[in-house]
PDB file of N, CA and C in Angstrom:
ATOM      1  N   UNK A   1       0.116   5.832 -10.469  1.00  0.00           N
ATOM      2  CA  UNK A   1      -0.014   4.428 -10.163  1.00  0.00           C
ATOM      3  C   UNK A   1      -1.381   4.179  -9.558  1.00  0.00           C
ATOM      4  N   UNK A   2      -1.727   3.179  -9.157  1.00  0.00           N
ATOM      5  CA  UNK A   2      -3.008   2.444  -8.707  1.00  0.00           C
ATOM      6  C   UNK A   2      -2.825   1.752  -7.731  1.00  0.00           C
ATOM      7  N   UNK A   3      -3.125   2.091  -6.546  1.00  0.00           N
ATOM      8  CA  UNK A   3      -3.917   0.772  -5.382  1.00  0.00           C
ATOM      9  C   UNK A   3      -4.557   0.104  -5.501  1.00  0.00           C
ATOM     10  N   UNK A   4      -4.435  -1.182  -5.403  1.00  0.00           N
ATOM     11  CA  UNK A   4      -5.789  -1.943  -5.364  1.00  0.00           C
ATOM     12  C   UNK A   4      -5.863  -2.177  -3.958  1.00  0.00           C
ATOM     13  N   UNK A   5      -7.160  -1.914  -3.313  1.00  0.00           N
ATOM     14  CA  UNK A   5      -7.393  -2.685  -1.932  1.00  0.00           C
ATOM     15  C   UNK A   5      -8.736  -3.641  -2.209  1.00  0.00           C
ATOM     16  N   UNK A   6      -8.004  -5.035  -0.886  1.00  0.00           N
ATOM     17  CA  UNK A   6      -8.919  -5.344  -0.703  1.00  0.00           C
ATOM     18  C   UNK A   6      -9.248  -6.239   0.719  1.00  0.00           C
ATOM     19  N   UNK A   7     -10.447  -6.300   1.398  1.00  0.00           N
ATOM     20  CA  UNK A   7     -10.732  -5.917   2.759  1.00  0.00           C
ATOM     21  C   UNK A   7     -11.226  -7.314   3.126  1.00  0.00           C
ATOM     22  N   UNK A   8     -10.478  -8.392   3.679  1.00  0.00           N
ATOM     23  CA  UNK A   8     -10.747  -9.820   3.984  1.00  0.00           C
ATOM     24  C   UNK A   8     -11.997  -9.657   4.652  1.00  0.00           C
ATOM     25  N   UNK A   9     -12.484  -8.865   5.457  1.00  0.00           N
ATOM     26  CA  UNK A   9     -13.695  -8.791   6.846  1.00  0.00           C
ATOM     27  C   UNK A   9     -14.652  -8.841   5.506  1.00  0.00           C
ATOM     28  N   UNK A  10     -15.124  -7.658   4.804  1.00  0.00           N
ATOM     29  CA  UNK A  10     -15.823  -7.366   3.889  1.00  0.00           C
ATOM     30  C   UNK A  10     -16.248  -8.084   2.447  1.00  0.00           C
ATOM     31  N   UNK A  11     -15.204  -8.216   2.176  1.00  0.00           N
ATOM     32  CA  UNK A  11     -15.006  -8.890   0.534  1.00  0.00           C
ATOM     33  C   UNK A  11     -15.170  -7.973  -0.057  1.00  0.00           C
ATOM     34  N   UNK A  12     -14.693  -6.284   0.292  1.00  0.00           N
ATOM     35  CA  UNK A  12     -14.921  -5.300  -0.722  1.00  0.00           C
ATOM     36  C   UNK A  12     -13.784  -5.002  -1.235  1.00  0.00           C
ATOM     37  N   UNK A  13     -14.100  -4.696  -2.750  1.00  0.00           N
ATOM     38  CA  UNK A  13     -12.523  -4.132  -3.444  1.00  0.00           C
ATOM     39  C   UNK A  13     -12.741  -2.465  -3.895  1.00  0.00           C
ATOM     40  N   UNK A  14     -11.480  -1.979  -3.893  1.00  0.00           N
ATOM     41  CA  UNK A  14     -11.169  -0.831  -4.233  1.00  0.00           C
ATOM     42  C   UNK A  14     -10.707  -0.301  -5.093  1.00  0.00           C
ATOM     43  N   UNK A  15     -10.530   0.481  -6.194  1.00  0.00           N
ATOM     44  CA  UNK A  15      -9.233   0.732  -6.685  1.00  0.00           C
ATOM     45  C   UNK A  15      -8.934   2.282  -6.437  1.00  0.00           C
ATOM     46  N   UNK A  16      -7.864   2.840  -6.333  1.00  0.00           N
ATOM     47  CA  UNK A  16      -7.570   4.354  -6.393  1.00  0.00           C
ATOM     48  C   UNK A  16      -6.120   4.208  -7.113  1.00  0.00           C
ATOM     49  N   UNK A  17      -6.491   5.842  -7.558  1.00  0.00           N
ATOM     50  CA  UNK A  17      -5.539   6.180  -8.420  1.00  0.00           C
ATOM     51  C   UNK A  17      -4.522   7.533  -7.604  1.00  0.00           C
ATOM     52  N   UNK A  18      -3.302   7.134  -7.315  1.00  0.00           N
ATOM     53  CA  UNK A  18      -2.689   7.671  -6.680  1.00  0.00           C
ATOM     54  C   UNK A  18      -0.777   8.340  -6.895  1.00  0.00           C
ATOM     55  N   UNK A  19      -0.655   9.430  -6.134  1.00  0.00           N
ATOM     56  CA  UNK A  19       0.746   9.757  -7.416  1.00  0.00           C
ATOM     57  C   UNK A  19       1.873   8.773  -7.332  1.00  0.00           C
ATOM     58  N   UNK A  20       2.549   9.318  -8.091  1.00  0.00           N
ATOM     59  CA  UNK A  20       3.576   7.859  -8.209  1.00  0.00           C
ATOM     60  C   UNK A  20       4.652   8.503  -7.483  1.00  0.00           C
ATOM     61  N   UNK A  21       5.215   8.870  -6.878  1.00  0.00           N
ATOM     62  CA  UNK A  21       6.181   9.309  -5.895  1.00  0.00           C
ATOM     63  C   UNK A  21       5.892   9.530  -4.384  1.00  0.00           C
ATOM     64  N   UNK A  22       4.593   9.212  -4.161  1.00  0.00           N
ATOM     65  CA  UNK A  22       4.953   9.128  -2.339  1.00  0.00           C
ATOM     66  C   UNK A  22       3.244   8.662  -1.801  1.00  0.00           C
ATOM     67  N   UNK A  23       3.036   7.712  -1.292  1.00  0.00           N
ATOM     68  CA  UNK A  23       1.842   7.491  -0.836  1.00  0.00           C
ATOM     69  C   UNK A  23       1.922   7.030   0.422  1.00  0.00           C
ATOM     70  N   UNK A  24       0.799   7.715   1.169  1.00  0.00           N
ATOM     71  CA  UNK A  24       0.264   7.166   2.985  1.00  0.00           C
ATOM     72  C   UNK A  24      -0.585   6.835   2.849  1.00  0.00           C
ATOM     73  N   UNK A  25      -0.640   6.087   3.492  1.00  0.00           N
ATOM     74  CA  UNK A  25      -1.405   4.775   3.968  1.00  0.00           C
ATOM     75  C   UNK A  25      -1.503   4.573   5.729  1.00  0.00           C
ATOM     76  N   UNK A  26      -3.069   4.980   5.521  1.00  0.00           N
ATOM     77  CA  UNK A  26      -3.685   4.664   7.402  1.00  0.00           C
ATOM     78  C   UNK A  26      -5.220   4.693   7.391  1.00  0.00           C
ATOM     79  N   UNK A  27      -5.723   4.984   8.495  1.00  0.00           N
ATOM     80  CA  UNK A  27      -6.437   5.193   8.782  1.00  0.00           C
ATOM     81  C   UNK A  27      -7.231   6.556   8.707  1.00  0.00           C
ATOM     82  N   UNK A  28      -5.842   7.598   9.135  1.00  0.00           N
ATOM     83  CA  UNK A  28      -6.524   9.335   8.771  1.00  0.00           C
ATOM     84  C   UNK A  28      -6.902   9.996   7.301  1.00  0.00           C
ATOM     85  N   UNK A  29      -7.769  10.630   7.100  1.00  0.00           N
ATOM     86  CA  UNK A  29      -8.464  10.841   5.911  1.00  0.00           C
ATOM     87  C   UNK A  29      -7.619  11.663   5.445  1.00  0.00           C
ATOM     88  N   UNK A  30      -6.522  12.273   5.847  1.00  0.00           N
ATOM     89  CA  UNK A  30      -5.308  12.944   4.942  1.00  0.00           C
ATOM     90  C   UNK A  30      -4.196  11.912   4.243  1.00  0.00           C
ATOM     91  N   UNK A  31      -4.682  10.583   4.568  1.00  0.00           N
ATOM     92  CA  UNK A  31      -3.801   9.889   3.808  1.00  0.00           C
ATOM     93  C   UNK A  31      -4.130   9.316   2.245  1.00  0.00           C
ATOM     94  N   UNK A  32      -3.484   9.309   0.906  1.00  0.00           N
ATOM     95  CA  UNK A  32      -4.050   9.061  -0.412  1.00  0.00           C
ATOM     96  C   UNK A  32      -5.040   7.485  -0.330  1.00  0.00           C
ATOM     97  N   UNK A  33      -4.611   6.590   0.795  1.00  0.00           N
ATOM     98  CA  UNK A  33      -4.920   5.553   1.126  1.00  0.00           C
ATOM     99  C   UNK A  33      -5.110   5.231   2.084  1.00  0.00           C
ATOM    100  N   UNK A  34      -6.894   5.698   2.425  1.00  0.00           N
ATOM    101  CA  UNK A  34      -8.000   5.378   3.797  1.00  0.00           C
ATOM    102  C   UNK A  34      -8.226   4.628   4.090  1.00  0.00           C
ATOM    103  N   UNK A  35      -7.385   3.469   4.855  1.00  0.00           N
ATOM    104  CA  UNK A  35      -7.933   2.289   5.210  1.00  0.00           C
ATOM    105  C   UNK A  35      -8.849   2.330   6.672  1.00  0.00           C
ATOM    106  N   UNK A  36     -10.114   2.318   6.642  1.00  0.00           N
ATOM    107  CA  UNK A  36     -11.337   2.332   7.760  1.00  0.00           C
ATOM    108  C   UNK A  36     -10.888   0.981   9.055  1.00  0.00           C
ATOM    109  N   UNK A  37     -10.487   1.219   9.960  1.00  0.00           N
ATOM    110  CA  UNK A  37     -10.318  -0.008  10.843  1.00  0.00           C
ATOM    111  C   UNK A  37      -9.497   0.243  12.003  1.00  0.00           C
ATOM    112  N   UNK A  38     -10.052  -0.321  13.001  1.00  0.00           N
ATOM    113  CA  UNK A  38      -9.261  -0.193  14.226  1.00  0.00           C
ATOM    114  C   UNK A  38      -7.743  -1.134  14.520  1.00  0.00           C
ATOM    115  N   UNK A  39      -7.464  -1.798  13.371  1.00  0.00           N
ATOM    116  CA  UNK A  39      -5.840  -1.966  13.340  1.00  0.00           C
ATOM    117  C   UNK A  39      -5.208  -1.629  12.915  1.00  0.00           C
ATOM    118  N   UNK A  40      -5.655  -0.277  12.125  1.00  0.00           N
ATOM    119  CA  UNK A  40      -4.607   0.165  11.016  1.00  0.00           C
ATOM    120  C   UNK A  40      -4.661   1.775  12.240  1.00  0.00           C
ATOM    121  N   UNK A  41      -3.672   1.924  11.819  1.00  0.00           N
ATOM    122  CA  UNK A  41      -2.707   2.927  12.315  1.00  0.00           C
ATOM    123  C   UNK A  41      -3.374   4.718  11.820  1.00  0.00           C
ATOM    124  N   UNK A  42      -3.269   5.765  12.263  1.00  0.00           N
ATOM    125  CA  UNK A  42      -3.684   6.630  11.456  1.00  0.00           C
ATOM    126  C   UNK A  42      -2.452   6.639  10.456  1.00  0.00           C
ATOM    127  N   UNK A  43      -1.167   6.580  10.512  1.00  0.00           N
ATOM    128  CA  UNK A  43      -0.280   6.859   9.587  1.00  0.00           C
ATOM    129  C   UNK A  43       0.275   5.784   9.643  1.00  0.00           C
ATOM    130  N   UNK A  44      -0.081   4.797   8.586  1.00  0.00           N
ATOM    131  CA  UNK A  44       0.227   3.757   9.313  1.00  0.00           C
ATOM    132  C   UNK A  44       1.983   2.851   7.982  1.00  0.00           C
ATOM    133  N   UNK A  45       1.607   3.536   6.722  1.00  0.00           N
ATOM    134  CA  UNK A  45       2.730   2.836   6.431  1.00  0.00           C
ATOM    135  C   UNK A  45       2.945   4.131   4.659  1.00  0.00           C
ATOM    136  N   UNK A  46       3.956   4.146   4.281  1.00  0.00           N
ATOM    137  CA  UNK A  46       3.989   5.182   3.351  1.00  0.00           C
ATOM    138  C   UNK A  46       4.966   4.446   2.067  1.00  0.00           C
ATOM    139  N   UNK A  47       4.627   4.483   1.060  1.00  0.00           N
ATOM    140  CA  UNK A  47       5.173   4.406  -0.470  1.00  0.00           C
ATOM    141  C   UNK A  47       5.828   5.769  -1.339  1.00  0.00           C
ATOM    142  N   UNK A  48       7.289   4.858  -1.096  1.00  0.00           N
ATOM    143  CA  UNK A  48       8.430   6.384  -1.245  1.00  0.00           C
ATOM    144  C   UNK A  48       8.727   5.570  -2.968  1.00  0.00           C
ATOM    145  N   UNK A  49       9.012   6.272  -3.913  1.00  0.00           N
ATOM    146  CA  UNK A  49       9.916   6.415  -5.162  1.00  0.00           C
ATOM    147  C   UNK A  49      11.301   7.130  -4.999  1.00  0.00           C
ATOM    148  N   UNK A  50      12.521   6.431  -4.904  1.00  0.00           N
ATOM    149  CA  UNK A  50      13.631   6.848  -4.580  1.00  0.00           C
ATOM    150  C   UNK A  50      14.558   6.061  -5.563  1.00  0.00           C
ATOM    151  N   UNK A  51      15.691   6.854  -6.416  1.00  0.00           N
ATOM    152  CA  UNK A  51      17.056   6.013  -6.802  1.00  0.00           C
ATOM    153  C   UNK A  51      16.531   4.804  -7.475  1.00  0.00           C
ATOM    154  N   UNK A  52      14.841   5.184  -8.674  1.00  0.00           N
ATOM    155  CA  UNK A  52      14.705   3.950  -9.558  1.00  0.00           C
ATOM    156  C   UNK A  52      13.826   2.944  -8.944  1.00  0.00           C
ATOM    157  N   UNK A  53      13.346   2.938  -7.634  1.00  0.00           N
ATOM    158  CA  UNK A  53      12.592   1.580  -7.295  1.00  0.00           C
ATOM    159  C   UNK A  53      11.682   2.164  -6.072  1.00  0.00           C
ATOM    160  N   UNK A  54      10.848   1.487  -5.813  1.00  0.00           N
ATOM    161  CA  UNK A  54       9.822   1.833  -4.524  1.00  0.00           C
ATOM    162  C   UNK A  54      10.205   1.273  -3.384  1.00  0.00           C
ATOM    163  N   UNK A  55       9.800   2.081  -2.372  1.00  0.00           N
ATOM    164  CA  UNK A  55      10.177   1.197  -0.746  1.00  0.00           C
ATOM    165  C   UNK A  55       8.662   1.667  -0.365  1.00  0.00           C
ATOM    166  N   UNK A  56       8.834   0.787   0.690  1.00  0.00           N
ATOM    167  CA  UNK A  56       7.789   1.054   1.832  1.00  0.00           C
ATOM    168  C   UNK A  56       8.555   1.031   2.500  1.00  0.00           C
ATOM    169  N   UNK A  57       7.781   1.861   3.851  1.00  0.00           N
ATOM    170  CA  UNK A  57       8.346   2.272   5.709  1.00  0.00           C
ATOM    171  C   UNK A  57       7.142   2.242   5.933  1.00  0.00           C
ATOM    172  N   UNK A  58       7.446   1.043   7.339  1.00  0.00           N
ATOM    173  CA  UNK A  58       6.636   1.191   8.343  1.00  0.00           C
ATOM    174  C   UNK A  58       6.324   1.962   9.222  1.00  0.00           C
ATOM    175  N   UNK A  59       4.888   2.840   9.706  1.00  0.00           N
ATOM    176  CA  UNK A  59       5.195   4.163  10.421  1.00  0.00           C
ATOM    177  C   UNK A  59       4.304   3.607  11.448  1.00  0.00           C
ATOM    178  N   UNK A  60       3.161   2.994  11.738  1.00  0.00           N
ATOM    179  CA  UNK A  60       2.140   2.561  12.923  1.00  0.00           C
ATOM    180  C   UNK A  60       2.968   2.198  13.472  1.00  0.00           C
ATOM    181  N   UNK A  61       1.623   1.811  15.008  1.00  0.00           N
ATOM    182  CA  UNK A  61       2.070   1.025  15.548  1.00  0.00           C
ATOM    183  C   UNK A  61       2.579  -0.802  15.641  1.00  0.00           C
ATOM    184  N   UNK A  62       1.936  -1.225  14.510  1.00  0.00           N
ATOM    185  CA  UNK A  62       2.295  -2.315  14.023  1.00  0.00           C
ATOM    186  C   UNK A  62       3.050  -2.501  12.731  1.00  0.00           C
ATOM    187  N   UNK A  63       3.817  -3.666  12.267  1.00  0.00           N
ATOM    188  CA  UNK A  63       4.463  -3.492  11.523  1.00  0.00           C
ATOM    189  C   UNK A  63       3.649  -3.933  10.098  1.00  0.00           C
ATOM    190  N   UNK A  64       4.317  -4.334   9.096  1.00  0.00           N
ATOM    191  CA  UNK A  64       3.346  -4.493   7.764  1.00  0.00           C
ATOM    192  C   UNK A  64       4.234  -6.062   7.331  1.00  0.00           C
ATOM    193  N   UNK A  65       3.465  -6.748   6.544  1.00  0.00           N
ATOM    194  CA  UNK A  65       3.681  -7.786   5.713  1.00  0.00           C
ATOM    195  C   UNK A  65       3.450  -7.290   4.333  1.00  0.00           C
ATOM    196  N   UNK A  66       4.787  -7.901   3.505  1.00  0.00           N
ATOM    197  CA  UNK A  66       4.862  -7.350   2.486  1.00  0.00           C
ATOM    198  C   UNK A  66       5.663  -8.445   1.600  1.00  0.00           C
ATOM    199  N   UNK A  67       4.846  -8.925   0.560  1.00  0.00           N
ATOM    200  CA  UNK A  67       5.009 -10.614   0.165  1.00  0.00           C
ATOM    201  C   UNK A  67       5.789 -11.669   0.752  1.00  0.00           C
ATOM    202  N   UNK A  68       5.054 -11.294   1.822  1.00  0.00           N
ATOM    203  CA  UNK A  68       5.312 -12.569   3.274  1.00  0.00           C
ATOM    204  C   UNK A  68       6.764 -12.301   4.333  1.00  0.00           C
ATOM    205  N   UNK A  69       6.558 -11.283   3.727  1.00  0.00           N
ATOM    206  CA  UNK A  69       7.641 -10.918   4.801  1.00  0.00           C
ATOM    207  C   UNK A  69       7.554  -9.615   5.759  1.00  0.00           C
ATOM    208  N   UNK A  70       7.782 -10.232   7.181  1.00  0.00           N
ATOM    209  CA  UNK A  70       7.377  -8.963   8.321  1.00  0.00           C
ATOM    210  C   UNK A  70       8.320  -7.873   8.114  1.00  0.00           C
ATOM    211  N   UNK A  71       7.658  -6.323   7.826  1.00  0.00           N
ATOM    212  CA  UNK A  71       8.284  -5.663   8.178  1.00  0.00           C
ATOM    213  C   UNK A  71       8.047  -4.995   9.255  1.00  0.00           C
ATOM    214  N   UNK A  72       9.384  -4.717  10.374  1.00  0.00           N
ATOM    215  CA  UNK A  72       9.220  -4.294  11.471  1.00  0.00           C
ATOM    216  C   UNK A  72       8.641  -2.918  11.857  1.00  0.00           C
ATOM    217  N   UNK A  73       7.667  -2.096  12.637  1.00  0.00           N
ATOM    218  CA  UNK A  73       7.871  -0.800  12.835  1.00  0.00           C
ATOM    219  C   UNK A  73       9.451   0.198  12.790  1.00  0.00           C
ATOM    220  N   UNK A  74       8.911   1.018  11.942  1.00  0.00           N
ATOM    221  CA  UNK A  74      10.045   1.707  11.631  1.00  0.00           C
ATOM    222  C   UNK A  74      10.845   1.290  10.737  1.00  0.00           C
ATOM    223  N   UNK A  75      10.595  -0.055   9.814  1.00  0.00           N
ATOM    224  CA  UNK A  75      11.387  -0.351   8.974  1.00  0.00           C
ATOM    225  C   UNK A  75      11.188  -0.187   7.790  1.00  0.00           C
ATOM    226  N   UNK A  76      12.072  -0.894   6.770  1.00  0.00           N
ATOM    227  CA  UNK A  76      11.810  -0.252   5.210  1.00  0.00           C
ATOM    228  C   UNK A  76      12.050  -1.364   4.358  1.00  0.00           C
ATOM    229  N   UNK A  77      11.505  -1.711   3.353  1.00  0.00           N
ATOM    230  CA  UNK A  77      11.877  -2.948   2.126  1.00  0.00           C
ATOM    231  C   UNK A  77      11.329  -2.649   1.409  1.00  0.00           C
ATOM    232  N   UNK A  78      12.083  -3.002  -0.285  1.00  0.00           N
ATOM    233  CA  UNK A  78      11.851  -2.740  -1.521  1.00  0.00           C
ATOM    234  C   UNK A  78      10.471  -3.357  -1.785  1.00  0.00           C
ATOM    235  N   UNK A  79       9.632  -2.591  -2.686  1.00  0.00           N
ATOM    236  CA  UNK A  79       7.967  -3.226  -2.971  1.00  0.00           C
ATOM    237  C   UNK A  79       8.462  -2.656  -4.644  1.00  0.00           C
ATOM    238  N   UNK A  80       7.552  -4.032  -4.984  1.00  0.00           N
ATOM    239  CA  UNK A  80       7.276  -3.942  -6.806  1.00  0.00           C
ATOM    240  C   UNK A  80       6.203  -4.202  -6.720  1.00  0.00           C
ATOM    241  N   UNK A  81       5.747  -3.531  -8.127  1.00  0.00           N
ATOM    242  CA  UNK A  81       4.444  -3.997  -8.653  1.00  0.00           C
ATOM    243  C   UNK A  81       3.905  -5.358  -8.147  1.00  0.00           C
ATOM    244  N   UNK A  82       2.785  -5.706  -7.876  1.00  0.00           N
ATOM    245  CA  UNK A  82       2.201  -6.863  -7.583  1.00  0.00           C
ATOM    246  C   UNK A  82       2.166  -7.293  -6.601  1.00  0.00           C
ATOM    247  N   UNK A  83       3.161  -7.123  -5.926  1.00  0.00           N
ATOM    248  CA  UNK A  83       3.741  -7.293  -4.187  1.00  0.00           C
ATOM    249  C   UNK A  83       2.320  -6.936  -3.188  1.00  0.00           C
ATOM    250  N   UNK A  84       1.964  -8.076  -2.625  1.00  0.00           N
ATOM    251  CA  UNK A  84       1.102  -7.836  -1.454  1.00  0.00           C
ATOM    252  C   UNK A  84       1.458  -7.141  -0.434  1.00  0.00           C
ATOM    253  N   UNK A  85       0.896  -6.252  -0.211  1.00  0.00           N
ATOM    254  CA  UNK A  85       0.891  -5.398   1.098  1.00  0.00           C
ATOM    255  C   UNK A  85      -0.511  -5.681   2.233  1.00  0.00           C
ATOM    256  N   UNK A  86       0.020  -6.057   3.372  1.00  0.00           N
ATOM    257  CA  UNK A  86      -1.030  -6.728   4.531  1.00  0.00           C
ATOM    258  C   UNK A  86      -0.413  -5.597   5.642  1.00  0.00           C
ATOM    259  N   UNK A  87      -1.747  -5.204   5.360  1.00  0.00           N
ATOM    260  CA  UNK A  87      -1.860  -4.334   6.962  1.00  0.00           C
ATOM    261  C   UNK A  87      -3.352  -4.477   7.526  1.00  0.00           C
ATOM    262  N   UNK A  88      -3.061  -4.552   8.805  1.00  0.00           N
ATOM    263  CA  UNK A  88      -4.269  -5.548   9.214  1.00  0.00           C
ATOM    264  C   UNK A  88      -5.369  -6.645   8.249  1.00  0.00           C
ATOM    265  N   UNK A  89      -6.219  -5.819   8.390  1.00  0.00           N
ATOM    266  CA  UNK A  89      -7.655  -6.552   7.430  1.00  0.00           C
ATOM    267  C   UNK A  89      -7.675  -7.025   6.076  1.00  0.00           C
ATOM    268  N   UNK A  90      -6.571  -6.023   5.120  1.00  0.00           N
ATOM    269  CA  UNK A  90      -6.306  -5.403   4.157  1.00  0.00           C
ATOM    270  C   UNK A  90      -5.140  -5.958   3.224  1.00  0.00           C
ATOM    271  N   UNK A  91      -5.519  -6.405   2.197  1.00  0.00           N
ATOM    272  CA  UNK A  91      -4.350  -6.681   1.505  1.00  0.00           C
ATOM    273  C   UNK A  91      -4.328  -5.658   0.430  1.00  0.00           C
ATOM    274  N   UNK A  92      -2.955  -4.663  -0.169  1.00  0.00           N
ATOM    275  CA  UNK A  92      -3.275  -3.577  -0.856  1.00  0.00           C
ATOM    276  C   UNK A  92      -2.190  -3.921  -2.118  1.00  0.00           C
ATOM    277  N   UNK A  93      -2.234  -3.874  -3.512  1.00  0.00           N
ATOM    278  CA  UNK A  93      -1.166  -3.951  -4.587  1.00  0.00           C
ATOM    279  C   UNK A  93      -1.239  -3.395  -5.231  1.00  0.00           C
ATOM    280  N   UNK A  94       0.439  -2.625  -5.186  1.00  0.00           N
ATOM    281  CA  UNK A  94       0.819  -1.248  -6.006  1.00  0.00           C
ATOM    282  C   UNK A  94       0.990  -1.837  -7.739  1.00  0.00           C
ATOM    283  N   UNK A  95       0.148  -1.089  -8.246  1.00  0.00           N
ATOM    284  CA  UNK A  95       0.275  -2.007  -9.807  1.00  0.00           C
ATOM    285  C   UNK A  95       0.462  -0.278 -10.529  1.00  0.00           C
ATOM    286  N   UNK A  96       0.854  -0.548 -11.701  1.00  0.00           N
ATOM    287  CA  UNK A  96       0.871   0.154 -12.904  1.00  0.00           C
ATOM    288  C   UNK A  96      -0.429   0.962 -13.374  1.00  0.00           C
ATOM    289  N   UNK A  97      -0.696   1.837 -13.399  1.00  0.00           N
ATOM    290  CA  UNK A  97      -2.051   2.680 -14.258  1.00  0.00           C
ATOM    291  C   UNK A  97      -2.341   1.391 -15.498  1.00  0.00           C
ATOM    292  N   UNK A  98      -3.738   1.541 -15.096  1.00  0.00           N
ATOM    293  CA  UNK A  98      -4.020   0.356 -16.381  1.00  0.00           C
ATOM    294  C   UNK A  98      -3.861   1.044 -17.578  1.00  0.00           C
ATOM    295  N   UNK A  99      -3.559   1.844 -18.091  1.00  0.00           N
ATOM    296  CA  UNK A  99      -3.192   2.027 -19.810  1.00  0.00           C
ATOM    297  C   UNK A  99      -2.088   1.827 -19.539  1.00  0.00           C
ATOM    298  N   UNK A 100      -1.045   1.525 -18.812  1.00  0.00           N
ATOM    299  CA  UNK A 100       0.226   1.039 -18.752  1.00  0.00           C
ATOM    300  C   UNK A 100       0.347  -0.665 -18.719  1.00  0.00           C
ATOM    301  N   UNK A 101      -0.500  -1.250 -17.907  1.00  0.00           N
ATOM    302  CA  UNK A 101      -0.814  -2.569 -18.176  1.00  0.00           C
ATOM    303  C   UNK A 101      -0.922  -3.457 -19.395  1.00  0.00           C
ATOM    304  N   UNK A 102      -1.376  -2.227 -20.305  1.00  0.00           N
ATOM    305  CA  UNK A 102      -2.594  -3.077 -21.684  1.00  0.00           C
ATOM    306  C   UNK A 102      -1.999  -2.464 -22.705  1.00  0.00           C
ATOM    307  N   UNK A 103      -0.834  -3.325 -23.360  1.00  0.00           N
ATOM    308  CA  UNK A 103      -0.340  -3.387 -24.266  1.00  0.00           C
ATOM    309  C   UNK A 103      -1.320  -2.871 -25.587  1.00  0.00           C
ATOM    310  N   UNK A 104      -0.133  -1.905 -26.184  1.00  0.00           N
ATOM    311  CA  UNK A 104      -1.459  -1.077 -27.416  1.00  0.00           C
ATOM    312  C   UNK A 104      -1.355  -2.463 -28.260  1.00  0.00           C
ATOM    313  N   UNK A 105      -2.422  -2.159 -29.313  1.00  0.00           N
ATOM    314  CA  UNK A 105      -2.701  -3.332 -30.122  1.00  0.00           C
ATOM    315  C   UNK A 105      -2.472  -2.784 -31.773  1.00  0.00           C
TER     316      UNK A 105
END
């Protein structure tokens, strides 16, 4: 799958390519998804593949927004494709590998 980030302070975008069964997300450089910033958490939120569908869990100290809805520290809600993910600065969306996107012709 693919991250897209992108960084409201900056106006910079990202993309990474990342596995499709479990991604972290923080601040520490052992996570597949380095977000640089003093509100993001070192471990700050993780993308599980479980039983057919994706969750996120909140692991920082703050919680995450996730198409407009707060999730609490320590908590968990279903994420699909496209679904905004806001952690601090950062808005991040779990999308499809683009040759999965782009219908063969």
């Amino acid at each position: 799958m693919e991250i897209w980030i992108y960084n409201h302070y900056t106006d910079e975008r990202e993309t990474l390519k990342v596995p499709d069964d479990c991604v972290r997300i923080g601040r520490d450089e052992d996570n597949e998804a380095t977000l640089r910033s003093p509100f993001v958490s070192l471990k700050h939120a993780r993308i599980v593949f479980e039983n057919g569908s994706y969750a996120i869990e909140s692991l920082g100290l703050n919680g995450i927004v996730v198409a407009n809805k707060l999730i609490p520290v320590r908590g968990r809600a279903k994420v699909d494709y496209g679904d905004e993910i806001r952690i601090g600065e950062f808005s991040l969306y779990m999308m499809q590998p683009s040759a999965k996107r782009v219908a063969p012709i």
